[in-house]
C-alpha atoms as a PDB file:
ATOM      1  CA  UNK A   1       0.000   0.000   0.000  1.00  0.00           C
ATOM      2  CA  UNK A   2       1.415   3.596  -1.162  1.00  0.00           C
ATOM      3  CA  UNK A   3       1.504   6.327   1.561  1.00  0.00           C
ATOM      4  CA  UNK A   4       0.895   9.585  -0.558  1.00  0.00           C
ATOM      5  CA  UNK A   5       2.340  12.396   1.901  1.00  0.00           C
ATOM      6  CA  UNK A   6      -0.035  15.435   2.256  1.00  0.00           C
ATOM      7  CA  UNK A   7       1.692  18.922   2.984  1.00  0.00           C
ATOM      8  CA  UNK A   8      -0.064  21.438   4.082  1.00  0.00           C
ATOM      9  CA  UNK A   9      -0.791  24.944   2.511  1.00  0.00           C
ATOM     10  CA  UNK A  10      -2.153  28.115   2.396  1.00  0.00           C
ATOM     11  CA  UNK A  11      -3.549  29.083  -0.693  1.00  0.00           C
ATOM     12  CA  UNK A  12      -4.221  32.566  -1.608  1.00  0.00           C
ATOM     13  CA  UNK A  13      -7.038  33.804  -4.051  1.00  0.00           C
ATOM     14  CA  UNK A  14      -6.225  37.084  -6.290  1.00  0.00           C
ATOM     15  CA  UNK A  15      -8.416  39.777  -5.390  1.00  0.00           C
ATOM     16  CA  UNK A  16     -10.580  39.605  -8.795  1.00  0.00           C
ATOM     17  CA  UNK A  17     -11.391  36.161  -8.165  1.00  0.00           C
ATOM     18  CA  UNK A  18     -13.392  36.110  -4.699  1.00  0.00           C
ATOM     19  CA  UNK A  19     -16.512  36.597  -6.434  1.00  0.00           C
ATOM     20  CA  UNK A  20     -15.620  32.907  -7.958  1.00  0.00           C
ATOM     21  CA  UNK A  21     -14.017  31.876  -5.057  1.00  0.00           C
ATOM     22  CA  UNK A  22     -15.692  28.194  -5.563  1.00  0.00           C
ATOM     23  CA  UNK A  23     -14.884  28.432  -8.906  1.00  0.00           C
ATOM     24  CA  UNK A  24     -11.789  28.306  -8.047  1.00  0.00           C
ATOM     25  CA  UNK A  25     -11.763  25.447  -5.123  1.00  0.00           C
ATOM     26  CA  UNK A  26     -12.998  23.512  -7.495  1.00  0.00           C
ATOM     27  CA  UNK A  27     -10.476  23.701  -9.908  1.00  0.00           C
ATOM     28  CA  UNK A  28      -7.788  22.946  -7.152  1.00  0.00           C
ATOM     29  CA  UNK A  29      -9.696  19.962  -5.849  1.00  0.00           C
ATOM     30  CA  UNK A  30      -9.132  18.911  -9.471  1.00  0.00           C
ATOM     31  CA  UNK A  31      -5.415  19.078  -8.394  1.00  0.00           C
ATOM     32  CA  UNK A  32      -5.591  17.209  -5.685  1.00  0.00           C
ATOM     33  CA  UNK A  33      -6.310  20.155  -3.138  1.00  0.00           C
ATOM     34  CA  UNK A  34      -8.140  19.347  -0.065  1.00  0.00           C
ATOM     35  CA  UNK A  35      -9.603  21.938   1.243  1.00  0.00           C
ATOM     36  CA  UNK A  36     -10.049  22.487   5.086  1.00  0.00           C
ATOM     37  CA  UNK A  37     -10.842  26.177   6.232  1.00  0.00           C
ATOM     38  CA  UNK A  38     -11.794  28.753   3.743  1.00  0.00           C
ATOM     39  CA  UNK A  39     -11.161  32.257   5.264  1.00  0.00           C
ATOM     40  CA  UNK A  40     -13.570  33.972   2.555  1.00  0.00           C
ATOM     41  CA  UNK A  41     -13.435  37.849   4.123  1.00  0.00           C
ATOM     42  CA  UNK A  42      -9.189  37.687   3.316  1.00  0.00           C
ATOM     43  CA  UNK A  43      -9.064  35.372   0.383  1.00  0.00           C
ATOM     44  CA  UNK A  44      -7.123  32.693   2.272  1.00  0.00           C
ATOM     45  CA  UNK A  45      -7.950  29.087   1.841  1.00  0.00           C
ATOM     46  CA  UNK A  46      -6.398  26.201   4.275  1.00  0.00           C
ATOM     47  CA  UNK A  47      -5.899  22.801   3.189  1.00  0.00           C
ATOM     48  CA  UNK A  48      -3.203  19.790   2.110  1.00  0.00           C
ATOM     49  CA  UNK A  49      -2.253  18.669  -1.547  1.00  0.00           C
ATOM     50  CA  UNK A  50      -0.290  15.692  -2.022  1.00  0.00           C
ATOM     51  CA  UNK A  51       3.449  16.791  -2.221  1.00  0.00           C
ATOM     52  CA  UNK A  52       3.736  16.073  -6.038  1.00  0.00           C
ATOM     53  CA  UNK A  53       0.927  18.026  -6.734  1.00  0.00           C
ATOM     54  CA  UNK A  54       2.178  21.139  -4.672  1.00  0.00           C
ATOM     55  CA  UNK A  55       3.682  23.006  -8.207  1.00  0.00           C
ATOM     56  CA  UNK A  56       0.640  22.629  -9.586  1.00  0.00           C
ATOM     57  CA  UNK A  57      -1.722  24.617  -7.058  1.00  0.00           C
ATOM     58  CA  UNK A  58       0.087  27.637  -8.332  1.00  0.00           C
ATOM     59  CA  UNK A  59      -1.077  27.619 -12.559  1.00  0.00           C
ATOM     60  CA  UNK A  60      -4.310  27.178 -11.489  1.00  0.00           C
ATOM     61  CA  UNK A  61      -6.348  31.031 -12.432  1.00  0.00           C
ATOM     62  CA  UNK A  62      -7.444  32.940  -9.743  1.00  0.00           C
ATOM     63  CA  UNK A  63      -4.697  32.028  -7.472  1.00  0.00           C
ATOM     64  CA  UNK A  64      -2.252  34.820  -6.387  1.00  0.00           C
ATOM     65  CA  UNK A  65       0.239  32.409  -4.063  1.00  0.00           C
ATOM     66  CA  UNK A  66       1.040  29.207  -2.544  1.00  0.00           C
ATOM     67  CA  UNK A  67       2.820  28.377   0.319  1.00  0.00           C
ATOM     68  CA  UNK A  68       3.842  25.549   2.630  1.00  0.00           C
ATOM     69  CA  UNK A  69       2.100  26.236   6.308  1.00  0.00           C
ATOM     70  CA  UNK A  70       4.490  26.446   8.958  1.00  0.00           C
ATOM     71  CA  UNK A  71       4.639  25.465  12.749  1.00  0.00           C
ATOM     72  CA  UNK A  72       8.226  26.289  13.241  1.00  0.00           C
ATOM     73  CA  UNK A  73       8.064  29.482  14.350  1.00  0.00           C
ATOM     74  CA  UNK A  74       9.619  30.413  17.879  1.00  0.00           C
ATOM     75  CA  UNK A  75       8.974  33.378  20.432  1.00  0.00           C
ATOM     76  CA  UNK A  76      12.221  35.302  21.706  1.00  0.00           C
ATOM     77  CA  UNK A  77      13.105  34.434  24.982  1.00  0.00           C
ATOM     78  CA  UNK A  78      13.185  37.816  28.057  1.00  0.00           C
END
């Protein structure tokens, strides 16, 4: 059995498309997108994509940027 390895990204929409914003999620589902929060008022979607299909979130029309999600951020110390 194949393990496909998710990554997970934040996805955001160009300004001219959040009038077709599920227009849009649809078309990245189509890529393998799987979408988990949608922050409609900013444009922002939430989600995973397989990692091979990563590049690919980025062609897709109406989107203005791609990027991995992080959780490695750290707080100076006092």
């Amino acid at each position: 059995m194949t393990v496909t390895k998710l990554l997970a990204v934040n996805v955001k929409i160009d300004g001219d498309y959040l009038d077709r914003l599920h227009e849009v999620v649809g078309k990245l589902q189509n890529e393998g997108f799987v979408l988990s929060e949608s922050l409609d008022a900013i444009g922002v979607l939430i989600g995973s994509v397989p990692a091979a299909a990563l590049g690919k979130l980025s062609a897709v029309q109406g989107v203005s940027a791609v990027e991995k999600s992080r959780s490695d951020y750290h707080t100076q110390e006092p």
